[in-house]
PDB file of N, CA and C in Angstrom:
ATOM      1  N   UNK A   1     -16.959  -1.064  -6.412  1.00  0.00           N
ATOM      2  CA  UNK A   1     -15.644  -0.711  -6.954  1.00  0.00           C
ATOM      3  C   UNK A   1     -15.505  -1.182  -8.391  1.00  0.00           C
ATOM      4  N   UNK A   2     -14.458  -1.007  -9.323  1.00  0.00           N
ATOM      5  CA  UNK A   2     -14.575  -0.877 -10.650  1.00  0.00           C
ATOM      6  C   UNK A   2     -13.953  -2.235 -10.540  1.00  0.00           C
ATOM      7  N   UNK A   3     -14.440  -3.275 -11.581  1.00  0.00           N
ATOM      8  CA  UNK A   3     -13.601  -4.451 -11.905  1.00  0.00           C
ATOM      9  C   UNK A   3     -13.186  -4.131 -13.521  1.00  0.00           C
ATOM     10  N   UNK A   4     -12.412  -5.198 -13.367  1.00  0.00           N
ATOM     11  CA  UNK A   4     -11.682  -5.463 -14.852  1.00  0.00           C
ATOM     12  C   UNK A   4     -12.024  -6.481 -15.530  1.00  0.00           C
ATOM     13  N   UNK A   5     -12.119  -6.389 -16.975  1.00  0.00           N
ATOM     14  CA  UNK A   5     -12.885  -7.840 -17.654  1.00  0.00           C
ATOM     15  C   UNK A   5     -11.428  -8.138 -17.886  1.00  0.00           C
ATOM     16  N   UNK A   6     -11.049  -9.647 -18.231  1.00  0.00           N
ATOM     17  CA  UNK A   6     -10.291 -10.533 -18.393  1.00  0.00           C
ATOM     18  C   UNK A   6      -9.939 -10.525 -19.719  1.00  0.00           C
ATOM     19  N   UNK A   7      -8.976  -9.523 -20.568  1.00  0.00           N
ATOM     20  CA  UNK A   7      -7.985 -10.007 -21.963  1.00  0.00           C
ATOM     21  C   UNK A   7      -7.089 -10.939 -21.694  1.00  0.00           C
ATOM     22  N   UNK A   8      -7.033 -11.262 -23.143  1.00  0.00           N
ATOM     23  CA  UNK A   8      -6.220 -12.245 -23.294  1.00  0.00           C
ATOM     24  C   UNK A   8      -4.490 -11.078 -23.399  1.00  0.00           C
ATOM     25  N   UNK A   9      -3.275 -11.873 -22.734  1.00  0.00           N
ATOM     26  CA  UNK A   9      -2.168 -11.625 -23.241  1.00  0.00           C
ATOM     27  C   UNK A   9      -1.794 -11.308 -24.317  1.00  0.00           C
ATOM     28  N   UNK A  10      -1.199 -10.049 -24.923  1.00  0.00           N
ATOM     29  CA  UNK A  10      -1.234  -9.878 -26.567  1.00  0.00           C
ATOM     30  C   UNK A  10      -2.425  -9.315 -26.716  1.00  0.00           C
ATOM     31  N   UNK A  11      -3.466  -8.631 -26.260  1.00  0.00           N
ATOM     32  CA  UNK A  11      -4.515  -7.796 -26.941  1.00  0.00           C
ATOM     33  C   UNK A  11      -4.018  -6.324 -26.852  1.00  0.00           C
ATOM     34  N   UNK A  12      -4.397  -5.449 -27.726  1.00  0.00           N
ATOM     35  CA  UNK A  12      -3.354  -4.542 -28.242  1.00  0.00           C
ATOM     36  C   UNK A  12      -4.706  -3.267 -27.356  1.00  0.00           C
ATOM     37  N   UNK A  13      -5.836  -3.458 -28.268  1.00  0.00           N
ATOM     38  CA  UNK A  13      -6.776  -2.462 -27.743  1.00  0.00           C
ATOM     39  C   UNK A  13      -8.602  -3.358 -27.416  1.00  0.00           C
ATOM     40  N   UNK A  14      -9.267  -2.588 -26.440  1.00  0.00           N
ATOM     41  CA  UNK A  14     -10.328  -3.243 -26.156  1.00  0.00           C
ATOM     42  C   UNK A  14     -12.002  -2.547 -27.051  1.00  0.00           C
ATOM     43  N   UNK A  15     -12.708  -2.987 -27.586  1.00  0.00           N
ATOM     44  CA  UNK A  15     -13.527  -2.875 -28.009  1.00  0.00           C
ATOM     45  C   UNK A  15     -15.228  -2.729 -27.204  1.00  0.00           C
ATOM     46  N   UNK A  16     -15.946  -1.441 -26.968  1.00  0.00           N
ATOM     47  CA  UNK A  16     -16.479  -1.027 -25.349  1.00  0.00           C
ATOM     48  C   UNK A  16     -17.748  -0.582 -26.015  1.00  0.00           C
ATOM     49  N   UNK A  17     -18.336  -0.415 -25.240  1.00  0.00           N
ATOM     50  CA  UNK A  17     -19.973   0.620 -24.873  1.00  0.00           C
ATOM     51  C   UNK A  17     -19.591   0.932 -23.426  1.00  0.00           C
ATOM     52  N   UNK A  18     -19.401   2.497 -23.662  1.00  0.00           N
ATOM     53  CA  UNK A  18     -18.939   3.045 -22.533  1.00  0.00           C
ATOM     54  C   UNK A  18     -20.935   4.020 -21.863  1.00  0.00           C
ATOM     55  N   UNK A  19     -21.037   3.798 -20.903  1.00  0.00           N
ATOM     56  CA  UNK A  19     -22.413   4.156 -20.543  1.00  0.00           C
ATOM     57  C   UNK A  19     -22.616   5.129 -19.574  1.00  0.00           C
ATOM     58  N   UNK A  20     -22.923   6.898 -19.773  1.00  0.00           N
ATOM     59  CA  UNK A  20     -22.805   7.584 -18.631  1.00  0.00           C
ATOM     60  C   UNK A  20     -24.469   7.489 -17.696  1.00  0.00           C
ATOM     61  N   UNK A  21     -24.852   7.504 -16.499  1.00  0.00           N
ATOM     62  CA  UNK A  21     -25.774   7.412 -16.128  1.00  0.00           C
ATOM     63  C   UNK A  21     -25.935   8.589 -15.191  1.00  0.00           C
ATOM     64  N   UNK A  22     -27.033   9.542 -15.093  1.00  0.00           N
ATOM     65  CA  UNK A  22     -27.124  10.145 -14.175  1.00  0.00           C
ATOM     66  C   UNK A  22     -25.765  11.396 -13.551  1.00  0.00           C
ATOM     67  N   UNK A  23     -25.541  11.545 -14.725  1.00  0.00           N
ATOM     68  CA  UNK A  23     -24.331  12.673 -14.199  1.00  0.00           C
ATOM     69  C   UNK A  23     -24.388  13.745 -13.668  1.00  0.00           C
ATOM     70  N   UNK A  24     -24.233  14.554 -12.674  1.00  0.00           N
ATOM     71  CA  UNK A  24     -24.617  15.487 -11.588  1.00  0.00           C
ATOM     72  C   UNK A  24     -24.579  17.207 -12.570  1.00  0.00           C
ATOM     73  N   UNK A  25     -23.376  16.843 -13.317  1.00  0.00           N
ATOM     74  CA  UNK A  25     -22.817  18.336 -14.250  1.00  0.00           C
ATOM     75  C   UNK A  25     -22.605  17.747 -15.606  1.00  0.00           C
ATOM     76  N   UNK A  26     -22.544  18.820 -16.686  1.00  0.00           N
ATOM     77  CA  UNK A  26     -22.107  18.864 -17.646  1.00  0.00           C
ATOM     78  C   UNK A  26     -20.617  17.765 -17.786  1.00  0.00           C
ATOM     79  N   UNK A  27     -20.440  17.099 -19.255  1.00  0.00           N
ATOM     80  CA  UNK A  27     -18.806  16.686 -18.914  1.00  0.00           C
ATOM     81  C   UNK A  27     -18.790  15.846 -19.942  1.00  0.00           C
ATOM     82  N   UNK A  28     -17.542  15.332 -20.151  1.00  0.00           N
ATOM     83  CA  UNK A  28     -17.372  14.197 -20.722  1.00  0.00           C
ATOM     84  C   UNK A  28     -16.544  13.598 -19.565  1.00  0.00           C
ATOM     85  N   UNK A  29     -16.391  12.300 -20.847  1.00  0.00           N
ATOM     86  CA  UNK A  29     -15.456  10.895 -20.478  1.00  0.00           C
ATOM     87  C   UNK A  29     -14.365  10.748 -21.162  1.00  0.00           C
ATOM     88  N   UNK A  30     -12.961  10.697 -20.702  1.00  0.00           N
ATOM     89  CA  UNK A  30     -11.856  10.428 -21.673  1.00  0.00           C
ATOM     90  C   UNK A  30     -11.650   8.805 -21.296  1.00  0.00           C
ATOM     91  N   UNK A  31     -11.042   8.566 -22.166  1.00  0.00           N
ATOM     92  CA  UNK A  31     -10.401   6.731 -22.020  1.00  0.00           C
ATOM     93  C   UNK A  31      -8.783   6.699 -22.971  1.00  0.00           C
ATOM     94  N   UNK A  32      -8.043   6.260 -21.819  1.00  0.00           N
ATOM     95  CA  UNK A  32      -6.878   6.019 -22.292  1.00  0.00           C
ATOM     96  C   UNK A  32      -5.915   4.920 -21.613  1.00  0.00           C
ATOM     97  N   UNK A  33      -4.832   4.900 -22.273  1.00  0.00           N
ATOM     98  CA  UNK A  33      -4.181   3.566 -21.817  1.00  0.00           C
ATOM     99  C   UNK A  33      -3.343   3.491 -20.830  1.00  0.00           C
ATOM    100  N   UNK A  34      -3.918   2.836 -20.306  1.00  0.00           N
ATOM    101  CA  UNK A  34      -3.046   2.989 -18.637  1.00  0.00           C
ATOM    102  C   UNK A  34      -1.570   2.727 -18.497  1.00  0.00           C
ATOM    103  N   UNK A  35      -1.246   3.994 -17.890  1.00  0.00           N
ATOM    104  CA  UNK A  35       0.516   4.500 -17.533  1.00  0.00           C
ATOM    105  C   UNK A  35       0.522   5.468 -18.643  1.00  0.00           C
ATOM    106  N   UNK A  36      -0.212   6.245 -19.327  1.00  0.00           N
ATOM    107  CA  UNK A  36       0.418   6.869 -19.945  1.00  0.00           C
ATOM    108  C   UNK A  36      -0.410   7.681 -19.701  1.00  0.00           C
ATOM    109  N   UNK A  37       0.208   9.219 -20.590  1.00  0.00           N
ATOM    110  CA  UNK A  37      -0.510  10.390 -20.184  1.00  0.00           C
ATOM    111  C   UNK A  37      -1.943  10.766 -20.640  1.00  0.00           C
ATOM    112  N   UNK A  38      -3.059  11.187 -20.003  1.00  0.00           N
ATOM    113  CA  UNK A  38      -4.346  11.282 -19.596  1.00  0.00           C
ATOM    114  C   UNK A  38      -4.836  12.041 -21.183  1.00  0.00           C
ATOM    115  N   UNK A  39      -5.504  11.605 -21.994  1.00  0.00           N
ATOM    116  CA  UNK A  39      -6.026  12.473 -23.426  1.00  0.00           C
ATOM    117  C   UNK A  39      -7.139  13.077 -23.269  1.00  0.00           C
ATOM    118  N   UNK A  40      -6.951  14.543 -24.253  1.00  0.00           N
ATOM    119  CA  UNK A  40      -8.101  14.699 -24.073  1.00  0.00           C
ATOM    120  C   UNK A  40      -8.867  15.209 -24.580  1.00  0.00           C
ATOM    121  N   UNK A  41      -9.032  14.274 -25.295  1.00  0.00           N
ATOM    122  CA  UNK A  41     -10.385  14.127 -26.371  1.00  0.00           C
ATOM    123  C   UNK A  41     -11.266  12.717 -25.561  1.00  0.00           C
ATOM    124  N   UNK A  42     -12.743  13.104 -25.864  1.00  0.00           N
ATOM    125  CA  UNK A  42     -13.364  12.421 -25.638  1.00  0.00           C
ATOM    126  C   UNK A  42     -14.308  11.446 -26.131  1.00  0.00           C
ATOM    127  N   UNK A  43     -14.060  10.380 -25.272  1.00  0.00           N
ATOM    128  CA  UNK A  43     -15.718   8.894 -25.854  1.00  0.00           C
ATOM    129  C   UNK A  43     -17.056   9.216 -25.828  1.00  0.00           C
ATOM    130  N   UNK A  44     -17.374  10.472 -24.798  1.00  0.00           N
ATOM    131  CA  UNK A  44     -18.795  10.470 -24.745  1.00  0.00           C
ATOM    132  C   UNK A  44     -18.938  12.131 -23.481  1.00  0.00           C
ATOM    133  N   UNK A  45     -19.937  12.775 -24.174  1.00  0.00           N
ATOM    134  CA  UNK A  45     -20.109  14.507 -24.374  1.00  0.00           C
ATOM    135  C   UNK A  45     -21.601  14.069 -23.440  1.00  0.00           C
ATOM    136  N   UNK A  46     -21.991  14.687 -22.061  1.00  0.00           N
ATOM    137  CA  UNK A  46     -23.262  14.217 -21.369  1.00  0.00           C
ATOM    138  C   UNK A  46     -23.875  15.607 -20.827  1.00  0.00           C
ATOM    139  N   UNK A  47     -24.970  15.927 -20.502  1.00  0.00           N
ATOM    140  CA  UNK A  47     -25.365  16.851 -19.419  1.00  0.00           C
ATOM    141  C   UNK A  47     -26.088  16.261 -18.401  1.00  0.00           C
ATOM    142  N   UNK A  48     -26.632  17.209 -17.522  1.00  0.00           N
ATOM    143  CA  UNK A  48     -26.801  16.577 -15.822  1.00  0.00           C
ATOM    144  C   UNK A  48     -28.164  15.563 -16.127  1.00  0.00           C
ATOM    145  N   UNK A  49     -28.226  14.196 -15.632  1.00  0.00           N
ATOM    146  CA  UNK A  49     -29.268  13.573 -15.710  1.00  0.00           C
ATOM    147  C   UNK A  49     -29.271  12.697 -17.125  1.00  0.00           C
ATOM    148  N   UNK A  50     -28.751  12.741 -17.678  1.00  0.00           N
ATOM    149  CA  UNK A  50     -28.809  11.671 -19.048  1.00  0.00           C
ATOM    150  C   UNK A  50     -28.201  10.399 -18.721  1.00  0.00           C
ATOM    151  N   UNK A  51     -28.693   9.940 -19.814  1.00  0.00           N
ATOM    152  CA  UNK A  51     -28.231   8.256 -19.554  1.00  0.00           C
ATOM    153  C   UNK A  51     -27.587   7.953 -21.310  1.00  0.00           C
ATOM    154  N   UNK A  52     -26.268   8.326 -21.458  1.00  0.00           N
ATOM    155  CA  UNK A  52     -25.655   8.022 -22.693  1.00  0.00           C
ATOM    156  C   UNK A  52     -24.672   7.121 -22.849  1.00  0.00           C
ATOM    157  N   UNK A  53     -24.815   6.492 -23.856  1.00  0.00           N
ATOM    158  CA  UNK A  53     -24.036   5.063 -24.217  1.00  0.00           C
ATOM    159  C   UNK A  53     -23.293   5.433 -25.676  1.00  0.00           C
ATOM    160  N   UNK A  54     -21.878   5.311 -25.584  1.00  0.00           N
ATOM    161  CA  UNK A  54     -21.351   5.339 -26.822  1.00  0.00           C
ATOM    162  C   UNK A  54     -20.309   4.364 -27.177  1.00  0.00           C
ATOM    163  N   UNK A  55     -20.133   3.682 -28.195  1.00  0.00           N
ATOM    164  CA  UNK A  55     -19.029   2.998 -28.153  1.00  0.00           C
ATOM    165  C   UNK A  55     -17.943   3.252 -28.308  1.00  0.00           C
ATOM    166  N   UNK A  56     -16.543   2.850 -27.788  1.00  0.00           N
ATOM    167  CA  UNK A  56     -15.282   3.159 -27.891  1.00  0.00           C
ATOM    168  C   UNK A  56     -14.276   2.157 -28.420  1.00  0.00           C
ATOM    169  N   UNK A  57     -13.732   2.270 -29.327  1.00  0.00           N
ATOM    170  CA  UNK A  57     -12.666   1.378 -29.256  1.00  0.00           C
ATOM    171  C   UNK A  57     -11.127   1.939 -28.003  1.00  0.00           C
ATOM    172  N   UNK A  58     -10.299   1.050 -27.434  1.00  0.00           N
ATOM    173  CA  UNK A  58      -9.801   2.190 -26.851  1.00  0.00           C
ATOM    174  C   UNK A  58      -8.057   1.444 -26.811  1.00  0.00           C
ATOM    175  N   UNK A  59      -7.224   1.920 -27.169  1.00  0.00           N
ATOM    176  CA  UNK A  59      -6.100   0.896 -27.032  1.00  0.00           C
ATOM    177  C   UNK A  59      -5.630   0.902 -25.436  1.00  0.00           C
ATOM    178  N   UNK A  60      -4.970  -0.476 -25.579  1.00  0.00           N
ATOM    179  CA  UNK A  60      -4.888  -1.188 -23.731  1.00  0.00           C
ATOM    180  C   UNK A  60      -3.050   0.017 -23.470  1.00  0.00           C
ATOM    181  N   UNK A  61      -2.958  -0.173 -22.166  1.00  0.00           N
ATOM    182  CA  UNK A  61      -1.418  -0.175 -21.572  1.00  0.00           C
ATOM    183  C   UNK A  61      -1.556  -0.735 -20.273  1.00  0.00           C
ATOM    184  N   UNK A  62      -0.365  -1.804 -20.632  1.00  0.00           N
ATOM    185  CA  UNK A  62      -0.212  -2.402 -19.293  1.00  0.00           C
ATOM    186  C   UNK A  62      -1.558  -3.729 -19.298  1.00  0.00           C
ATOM    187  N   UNK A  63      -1.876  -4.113 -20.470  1.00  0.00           N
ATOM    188  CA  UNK A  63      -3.356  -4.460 -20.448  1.00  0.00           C
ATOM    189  C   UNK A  63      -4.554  -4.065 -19.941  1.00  0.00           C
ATOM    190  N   UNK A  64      -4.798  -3.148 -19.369  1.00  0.00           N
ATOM    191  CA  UNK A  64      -5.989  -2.317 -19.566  1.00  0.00           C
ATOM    192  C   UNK A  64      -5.831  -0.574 -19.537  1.00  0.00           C
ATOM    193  N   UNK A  65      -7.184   0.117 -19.693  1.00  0.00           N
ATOM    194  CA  UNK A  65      -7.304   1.392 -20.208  1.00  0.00           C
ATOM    195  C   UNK A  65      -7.916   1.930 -18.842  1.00  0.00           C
ATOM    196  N   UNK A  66      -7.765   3.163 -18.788  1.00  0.00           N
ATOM    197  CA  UNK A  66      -8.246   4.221 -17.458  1.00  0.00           C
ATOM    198  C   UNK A  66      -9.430   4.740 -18.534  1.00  0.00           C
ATOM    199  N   UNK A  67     -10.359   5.500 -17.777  1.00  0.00           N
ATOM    200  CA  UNK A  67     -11.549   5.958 -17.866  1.00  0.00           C
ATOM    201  C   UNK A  67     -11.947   7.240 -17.197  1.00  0.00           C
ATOM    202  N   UNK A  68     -12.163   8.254 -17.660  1.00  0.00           N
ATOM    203  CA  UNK A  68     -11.478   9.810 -16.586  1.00  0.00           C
ATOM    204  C   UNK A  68     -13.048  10.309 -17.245  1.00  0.00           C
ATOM    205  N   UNK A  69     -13.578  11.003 -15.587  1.00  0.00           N
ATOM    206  CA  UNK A  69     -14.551  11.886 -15.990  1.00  0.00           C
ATOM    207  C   UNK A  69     -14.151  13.293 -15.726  1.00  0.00           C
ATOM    208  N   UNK A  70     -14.340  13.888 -16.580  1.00  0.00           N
ATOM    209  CA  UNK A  70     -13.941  15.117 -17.148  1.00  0.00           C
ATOM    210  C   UNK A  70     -14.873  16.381 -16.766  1.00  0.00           C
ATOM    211  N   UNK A  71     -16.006  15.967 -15.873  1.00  0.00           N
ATOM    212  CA  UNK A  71     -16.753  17.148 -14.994  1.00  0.00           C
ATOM    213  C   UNK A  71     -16.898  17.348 -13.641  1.00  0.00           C
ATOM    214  N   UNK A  72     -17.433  18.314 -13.349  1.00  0.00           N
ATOM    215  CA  UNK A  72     -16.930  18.478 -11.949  1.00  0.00           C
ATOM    216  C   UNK A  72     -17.871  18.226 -11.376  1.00  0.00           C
ATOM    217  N   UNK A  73     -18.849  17.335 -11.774  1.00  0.00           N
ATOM    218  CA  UNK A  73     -19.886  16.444 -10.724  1.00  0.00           C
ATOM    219  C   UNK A  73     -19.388  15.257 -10.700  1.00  0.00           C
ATOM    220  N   UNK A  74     -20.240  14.161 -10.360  1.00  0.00           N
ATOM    221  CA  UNK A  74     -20.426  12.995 -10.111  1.00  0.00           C
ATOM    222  C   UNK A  74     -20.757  12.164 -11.078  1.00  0.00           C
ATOM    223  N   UNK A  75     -20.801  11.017 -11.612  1.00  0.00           N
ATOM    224  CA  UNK A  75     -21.390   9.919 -12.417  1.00  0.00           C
ATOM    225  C   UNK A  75     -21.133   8.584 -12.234  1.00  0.00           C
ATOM    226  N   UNK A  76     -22.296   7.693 -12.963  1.00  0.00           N
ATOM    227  CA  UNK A  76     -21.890   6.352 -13.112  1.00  0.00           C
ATOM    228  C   UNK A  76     -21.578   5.585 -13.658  1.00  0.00           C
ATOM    229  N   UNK A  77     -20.565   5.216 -14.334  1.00  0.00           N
ATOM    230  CA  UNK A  77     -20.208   4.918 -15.522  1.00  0.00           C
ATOM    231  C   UNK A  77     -20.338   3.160 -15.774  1.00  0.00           C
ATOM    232  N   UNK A  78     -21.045   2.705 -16.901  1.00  0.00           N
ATOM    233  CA  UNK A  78     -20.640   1.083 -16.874  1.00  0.00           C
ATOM    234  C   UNK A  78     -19.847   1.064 -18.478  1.00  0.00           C
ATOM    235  N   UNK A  79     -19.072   0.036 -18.931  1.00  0.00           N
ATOM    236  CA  UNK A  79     -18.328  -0.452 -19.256  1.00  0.00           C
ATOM    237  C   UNK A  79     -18.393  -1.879 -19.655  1.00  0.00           C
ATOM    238  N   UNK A  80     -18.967  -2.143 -21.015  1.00  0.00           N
ATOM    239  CA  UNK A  80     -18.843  -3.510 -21.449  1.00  0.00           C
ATOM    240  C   UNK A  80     -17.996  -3.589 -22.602  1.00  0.00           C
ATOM    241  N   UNK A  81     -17.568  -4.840 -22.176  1.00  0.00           N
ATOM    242  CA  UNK A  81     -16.745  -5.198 -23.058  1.00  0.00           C
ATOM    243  C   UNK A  81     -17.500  -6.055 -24.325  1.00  0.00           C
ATOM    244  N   UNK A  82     -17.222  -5.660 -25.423  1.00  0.00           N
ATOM    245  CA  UNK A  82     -17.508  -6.280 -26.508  1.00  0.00           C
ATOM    246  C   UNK A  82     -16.608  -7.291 -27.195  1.00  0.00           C
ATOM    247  N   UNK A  83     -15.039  -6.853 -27.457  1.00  0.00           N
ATOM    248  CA  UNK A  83     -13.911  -7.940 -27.999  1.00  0.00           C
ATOM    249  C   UNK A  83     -12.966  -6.955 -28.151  1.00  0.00           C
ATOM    250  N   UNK A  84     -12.216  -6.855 -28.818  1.00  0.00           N
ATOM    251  CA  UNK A  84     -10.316  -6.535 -28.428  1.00  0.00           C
ATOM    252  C   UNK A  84      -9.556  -7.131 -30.036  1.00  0.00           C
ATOM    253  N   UNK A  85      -8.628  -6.332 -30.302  1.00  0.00           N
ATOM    254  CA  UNK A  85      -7.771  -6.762 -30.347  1.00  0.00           C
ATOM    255  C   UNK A  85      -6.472  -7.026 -30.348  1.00  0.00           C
ATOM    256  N   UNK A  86      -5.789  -8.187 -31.171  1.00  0.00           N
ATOM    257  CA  UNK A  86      -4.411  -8.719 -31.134  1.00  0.00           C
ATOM    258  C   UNK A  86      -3.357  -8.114 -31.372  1.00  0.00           C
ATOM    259  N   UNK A  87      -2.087  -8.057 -30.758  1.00  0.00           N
ATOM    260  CA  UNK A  87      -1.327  -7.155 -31.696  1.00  0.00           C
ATOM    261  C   UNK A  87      -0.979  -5.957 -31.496  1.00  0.00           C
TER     262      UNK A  87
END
C-alpha cells in the first residue's frame, strides 16, 4: 500500500523523482494537491514496459499531493522524496 513521507507543518510544496515501472499501456502520471481538483497536465509521458523517472516539484494540500495514472493499464509507481518547501 502507498505510504507517506513525513513533512514538516508549513511545507507549502514537495520536491520528488516520481518513477514509472513496467506500465501495462501507454499513459501518463498527473500529481496534484490533495482535495482539490485532479490536473491535467502531466509529471511523466510512459509506454508499455518502460522504467521512467522524472522529477517533480509538486505543491502539497492538506499536506500531501495525490498521484493519478492516467492510462488504462496498470503500473508501479515509486516516489522519493527529495525536500519541500516552506511557505
Amino acid at each position: 500500500p502507498p505510504t507517506a513521507a513525513a513533512l514538516p507543518a508549513g511545507a507549502s510544496s514537495a520536491v520528488t523523482n516520481v518513477t514509472v515501472v513496467g506500465p501495462q499501456a501507454a499513459g501518463y502520471l498527473s500529481a496534484y494537491p490533495t482535495g482539490t481538483s485532479r490536473t491535467s497536465s502531466s509529471i511523466s509521458n510512459f509506454v508499455p514496459g518502460q522504467v521512467v523517472a522524472h522529477g517533480a516539484t509538486v505543491r502539497l494540500g492538506q499536506g500531501t499531493f495525490t498521484v493519478v495514472n492516467g492510462s488504462a493499464g496498470r503500473t508501479d509507481v515509486a516516489v522519493d522524496l527529495f525536500g519541500y518547501y516552506l511557505g
